[in-house]
Each structure stands twice: as C-alpha cells, then as structure tokens.
PDB file of N, CA and C in Angstrom:
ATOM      1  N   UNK A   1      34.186-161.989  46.495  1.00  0.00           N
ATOM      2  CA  UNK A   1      33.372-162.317  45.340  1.00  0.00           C
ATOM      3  C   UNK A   1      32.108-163.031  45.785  1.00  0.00           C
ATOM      4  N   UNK A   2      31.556-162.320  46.773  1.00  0.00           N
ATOM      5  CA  UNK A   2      30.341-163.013  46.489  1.00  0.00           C
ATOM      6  C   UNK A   2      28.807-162.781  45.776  1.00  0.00           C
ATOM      7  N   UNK A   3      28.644-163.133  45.158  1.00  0.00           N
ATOM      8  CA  UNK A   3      27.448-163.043  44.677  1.00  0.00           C
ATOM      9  C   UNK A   3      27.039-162.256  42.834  1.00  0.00           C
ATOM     10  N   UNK A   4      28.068-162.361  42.528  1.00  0.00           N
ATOM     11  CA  UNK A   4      28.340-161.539  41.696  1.00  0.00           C
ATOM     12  C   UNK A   4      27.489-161.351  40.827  1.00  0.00           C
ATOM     13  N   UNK A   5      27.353-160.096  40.344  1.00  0.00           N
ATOM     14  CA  UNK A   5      26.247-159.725  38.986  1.00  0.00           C
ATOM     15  C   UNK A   5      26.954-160.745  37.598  1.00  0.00           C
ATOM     16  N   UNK A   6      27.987-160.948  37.000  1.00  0.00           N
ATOM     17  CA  UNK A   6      28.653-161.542  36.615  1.00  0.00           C
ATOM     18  C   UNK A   6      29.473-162.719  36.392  1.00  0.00           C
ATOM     19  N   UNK A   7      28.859-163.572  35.983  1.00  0.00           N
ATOM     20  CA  UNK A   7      29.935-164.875  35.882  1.00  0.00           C
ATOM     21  C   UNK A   7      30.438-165.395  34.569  1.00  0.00           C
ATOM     22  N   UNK A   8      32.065-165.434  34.791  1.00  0.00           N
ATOM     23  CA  UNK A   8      32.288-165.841  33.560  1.00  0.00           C
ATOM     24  C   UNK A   8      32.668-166.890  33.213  1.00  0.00           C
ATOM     25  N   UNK A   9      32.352-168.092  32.533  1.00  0.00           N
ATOM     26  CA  UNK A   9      32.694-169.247  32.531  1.00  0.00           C
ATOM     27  C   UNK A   9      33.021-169.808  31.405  1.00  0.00           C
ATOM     28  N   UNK A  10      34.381-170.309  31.217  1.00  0.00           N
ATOM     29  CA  UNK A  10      35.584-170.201  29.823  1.00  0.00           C
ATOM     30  C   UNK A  10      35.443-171.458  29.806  1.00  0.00           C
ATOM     31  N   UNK A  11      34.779-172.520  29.212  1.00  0.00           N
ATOM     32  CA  UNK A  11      34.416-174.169  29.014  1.00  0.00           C
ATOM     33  C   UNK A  11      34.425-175.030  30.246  1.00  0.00           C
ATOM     34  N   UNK A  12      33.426-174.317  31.461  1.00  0.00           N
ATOM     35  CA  UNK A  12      33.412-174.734  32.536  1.00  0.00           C
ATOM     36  C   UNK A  12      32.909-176.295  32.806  1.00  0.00           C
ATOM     37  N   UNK A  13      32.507-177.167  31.735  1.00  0.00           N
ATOM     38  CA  UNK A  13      32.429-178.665  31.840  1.00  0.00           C
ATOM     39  C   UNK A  13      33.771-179.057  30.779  1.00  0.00           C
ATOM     40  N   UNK A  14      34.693-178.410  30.400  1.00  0.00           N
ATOM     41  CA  UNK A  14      35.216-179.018  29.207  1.00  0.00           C
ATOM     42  C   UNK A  14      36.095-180.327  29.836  1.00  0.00           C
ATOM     43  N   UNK A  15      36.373-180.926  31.097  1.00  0.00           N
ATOM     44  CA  UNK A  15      37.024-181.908  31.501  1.00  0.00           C
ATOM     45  C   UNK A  15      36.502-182.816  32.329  1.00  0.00           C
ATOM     46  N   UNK A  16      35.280-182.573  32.139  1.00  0.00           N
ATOM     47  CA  UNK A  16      33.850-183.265  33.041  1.00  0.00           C
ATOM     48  C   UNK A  16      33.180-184.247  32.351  1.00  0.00           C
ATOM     49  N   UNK A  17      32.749-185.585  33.377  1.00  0.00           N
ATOM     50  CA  UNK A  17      31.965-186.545  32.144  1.00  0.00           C
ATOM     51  C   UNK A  17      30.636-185.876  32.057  1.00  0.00           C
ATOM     52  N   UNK A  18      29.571-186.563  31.720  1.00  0.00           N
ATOM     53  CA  UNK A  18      28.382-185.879  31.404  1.00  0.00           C
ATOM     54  C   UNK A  18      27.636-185.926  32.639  1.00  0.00           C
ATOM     55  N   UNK A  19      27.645-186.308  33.814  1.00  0.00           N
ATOM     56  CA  UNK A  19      26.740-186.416  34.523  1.00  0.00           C
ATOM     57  C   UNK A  19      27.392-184.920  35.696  1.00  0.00           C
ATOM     58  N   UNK A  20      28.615-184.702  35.306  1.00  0.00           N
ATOM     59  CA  UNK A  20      29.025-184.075  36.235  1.00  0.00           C
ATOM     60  C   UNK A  20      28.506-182.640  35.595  1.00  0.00           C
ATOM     61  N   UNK A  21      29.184-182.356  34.021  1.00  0.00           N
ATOM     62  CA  UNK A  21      28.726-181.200  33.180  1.00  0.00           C
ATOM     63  C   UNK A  21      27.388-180.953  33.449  1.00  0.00           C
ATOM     64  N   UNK A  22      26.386-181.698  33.677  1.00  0.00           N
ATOM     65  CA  UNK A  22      24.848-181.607  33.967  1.00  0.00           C
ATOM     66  C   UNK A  22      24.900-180.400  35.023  1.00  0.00           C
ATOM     67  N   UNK A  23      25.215-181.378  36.196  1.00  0.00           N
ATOM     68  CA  UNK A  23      25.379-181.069  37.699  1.00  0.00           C
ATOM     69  C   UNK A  23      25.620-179.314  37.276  1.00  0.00           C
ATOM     70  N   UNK A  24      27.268-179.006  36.735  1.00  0.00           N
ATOM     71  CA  UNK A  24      27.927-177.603  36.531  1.00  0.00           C
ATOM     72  C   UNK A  24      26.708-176.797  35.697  1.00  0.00           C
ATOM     73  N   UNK A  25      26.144-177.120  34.521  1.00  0.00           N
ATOM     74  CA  UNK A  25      25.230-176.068  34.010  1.00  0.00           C
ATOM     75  C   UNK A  25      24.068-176.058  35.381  1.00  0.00           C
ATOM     76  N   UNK A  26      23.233-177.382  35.501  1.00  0.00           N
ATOM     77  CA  UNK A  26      22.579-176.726  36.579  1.00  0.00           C
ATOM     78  C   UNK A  26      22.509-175.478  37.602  1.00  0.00           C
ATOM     79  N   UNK A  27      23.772-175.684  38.012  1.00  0.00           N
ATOM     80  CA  UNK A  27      24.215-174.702  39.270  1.00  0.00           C
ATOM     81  C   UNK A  27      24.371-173.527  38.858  1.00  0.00           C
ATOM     82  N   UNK A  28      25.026-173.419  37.567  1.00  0.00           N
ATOM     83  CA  UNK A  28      24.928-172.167  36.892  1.00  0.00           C
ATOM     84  C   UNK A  28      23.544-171.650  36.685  1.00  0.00           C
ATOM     85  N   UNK A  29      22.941-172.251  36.108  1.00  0.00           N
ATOM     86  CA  UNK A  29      20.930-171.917  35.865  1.00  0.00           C
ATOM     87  C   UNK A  29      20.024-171.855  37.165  1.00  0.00           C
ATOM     88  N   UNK A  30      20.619-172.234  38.526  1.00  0.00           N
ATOM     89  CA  UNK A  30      19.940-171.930  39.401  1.00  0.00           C
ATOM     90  C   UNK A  30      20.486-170.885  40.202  1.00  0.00           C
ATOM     91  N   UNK A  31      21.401-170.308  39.789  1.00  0.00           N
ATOM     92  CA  UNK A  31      22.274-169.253  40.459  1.00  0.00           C
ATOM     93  C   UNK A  31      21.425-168.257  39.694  1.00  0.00           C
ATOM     94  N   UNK A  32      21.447-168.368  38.107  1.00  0.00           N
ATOM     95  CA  UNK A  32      20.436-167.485  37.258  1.00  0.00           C
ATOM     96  C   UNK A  32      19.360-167.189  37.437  1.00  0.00           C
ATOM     97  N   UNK A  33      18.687-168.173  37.742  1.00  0.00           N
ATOM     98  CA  UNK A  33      17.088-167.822  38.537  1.00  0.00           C
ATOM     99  C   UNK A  33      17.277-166.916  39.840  1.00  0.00           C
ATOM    100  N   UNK A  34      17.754-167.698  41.089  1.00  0.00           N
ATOM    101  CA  UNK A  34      17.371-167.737  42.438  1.00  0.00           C
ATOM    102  C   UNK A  34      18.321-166.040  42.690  1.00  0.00           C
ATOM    103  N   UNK A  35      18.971-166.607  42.042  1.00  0.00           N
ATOM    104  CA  UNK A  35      20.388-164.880  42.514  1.00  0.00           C
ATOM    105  C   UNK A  35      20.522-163.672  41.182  1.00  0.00           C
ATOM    106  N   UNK A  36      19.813-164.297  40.075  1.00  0.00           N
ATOM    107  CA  UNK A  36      19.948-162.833  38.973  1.00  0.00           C
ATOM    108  C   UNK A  36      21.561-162.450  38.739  1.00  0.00           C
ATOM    109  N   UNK A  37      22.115-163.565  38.611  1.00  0.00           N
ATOM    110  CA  UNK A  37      22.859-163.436  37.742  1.00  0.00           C
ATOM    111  C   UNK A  37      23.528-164.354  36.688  1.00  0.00           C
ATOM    112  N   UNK A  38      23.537-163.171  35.888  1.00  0.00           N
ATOM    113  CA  UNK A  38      23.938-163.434  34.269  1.00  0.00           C
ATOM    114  C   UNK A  38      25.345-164.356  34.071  1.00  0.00           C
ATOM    115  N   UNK A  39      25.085-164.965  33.423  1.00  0.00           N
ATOM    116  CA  UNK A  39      26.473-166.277  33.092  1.00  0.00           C
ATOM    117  C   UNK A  39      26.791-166.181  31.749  1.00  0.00           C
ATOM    118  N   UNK A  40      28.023-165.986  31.197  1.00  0.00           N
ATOM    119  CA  UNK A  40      28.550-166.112  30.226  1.00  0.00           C
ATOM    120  C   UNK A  40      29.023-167.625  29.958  1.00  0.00           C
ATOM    121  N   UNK A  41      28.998-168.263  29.537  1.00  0.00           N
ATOM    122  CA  UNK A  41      29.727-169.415  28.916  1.00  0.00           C
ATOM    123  C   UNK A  41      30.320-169.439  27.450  1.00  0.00           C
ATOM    124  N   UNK A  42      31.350-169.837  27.551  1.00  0.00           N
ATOM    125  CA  UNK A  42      32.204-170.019  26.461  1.00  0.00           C
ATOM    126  C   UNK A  42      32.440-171.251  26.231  1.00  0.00           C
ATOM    127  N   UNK A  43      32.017-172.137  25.403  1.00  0.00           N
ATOM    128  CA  UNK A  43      32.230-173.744  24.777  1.00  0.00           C
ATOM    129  C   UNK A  43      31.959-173.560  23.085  1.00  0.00           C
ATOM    130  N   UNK A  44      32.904-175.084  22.652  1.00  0.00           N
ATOM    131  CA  UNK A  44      32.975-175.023  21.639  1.00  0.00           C
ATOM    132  C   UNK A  44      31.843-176.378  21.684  1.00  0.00           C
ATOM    133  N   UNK A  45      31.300-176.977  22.518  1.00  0.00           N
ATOM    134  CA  UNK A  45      30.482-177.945  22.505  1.00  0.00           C
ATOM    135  C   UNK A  45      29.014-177.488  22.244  1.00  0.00           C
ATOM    136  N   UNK A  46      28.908-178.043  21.165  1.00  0.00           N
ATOM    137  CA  UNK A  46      27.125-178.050  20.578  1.00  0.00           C
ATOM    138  C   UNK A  46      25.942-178.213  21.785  1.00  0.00           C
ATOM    139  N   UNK A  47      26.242-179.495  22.413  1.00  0.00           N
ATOM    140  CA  UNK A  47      25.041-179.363  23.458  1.00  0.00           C
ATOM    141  C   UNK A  47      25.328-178.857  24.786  1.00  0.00           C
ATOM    142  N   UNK A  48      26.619-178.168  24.945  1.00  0.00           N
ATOM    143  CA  UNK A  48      26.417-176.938  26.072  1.00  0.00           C
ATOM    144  C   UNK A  48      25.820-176.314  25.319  1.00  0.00           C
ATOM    145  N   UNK A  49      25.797-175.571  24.634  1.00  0.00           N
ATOM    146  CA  UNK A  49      25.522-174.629  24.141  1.00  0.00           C
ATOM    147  C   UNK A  49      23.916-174.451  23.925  1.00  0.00           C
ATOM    148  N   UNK A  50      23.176-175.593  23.427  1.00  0.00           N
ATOM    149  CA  UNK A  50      21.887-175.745  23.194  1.00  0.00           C
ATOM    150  C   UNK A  50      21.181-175.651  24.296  1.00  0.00           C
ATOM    151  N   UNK A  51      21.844-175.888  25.561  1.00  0.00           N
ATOM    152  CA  UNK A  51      20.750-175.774  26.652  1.00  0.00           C
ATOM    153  C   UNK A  51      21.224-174.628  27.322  1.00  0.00           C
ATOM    154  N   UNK A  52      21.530-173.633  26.794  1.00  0.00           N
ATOM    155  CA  UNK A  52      21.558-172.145  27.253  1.00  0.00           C
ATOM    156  C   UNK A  52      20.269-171.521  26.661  1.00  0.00           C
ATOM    157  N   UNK A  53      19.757-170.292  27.322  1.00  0.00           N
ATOM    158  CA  UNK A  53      18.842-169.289  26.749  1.00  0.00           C
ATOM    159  C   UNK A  53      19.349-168.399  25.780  1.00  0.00           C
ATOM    160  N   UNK A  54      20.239-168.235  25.246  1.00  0.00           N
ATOM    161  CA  UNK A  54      20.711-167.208  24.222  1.00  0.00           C
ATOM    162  C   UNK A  54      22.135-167.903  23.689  1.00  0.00           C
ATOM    163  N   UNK A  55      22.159-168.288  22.819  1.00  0.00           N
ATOM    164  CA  UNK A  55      23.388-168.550  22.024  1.00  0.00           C
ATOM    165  C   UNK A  55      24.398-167.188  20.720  1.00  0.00           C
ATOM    166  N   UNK A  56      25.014-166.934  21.143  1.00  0.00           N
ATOM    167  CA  UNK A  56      26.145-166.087  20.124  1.00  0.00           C
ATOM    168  C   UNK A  56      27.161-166.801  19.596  1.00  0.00           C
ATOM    169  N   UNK A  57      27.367-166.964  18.431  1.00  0.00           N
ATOM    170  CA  UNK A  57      28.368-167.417  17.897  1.00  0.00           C
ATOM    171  C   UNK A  57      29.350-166.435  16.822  1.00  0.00           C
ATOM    172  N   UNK A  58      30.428-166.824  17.246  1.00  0.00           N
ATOM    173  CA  UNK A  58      31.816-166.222  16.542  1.00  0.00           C
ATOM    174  C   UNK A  58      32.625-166.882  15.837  1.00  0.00           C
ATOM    175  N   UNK A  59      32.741-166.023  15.020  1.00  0.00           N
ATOM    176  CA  UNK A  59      33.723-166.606  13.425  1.00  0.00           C
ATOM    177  C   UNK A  59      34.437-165.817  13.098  1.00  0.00           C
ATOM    178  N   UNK A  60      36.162-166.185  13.208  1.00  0.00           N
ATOM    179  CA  UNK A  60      37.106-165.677  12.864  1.00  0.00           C
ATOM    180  C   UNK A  60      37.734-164.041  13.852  1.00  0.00           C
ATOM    181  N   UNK A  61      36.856-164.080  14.893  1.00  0.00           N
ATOM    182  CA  UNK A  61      36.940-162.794  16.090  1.00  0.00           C
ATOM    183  C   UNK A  61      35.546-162.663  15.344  1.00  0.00           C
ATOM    184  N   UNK A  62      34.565-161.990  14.782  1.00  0.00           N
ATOM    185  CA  UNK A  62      33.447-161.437  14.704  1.00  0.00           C
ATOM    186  C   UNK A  62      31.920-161.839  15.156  1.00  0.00           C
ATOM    187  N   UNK A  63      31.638-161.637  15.625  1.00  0.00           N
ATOM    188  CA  UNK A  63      30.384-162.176  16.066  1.00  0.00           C
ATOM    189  C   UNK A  63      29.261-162.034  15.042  1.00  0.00           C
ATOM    190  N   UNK A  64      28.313-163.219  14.820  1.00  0.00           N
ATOM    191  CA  UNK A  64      27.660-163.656  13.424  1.00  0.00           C
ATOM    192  C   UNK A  64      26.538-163.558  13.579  1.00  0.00           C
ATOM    193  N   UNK A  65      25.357-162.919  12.867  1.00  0.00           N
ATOM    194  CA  UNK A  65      24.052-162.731  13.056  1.00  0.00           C
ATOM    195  C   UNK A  65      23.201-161.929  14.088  1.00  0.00           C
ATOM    196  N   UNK A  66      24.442-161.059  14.798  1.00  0.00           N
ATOM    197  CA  UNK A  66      23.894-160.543  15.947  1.00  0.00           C
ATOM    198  C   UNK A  66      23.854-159.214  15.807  1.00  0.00           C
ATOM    199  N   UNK A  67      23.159-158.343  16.481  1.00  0.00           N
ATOM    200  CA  UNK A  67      23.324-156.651  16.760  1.00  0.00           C
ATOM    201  C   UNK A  67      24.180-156.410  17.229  1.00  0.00           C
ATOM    202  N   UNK A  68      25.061-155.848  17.140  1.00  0.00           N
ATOM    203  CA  UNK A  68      26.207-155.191  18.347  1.00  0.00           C
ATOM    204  C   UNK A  68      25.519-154.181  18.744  1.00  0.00           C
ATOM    205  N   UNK A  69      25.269-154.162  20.324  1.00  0.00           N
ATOM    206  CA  UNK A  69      24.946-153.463  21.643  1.00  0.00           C
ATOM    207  C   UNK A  69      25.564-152.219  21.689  1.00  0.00           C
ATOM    208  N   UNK A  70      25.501-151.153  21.471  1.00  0.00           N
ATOM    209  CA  UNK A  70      25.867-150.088  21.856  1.00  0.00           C
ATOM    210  C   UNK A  70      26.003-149.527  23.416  1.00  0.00           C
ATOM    211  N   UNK A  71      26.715-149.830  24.579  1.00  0.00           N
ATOM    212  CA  UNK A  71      27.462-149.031  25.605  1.00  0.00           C
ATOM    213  C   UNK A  71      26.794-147.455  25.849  1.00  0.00           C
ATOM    214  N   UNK A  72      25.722-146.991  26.551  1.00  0.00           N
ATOM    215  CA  UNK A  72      25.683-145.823  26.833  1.00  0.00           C
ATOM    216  C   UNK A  72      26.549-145.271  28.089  1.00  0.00           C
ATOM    217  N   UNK A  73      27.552-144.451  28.038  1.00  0.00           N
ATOM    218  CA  UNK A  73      28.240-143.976  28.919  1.00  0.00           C
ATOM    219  C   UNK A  73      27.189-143.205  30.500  1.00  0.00           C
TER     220      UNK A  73
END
C-alpha cells in the first residue's frame, strides 16, 4: 500500500485531543497536495468536517443536497 490513489478514513481523530487531530488532518491535506491523493473522511464532528474542501452529508443512508455521480463503465 503505498501511495495510494485512495484513502479512507472512518473518524480518523475520533480518540485524539485537539492538537494531535490537527497534526492527523494536516498529514492527510499534505498527502492531498504533495501526492494527489483523494481522502475520504468520515466524522460526525462539525469542525472536522469544516476544514475539509468538500463536505457531503447523510441522513438516514441517503445522501442530502447532492448529485449522485453516475459510474461510466
């Protein structure tokens, strides 16, 4: 696994104090720049969330206010 086009990250500060959660988004956002790749994050926390470039939010399984992407084979 190195370098992956893909990262997926399922509340990757959720047990972190704040200085450390900093540190973790950082690394994630400079991996985004320097290496081009895309990070998923999943938190239920408001200010992870705010300092991402694109926010999606889901309600009840559906995803709210968004286009669904169509998959060309």
């Amino acid at each position: 696994m190195n370098e992956p086009k893909l990262v997926l990250a399922d509340e990757p500060t959720g047990n972190l104090d704040s200085a450390r959660s900093a540190e973790v988004l950082a690394l994630l956002r400079r991996f985004n720049h320097e290496r081009g790749q895309t990070t998923v994050i999943v938190t239920h926390d408001p200010k992870i969330a705010a300092r991402t470039d694109r926010t999606i939010h889901m309600q009840d399984g559906l995803v709210e206010g968004e286009p669904v992407l169509a998959l060309v084979a």
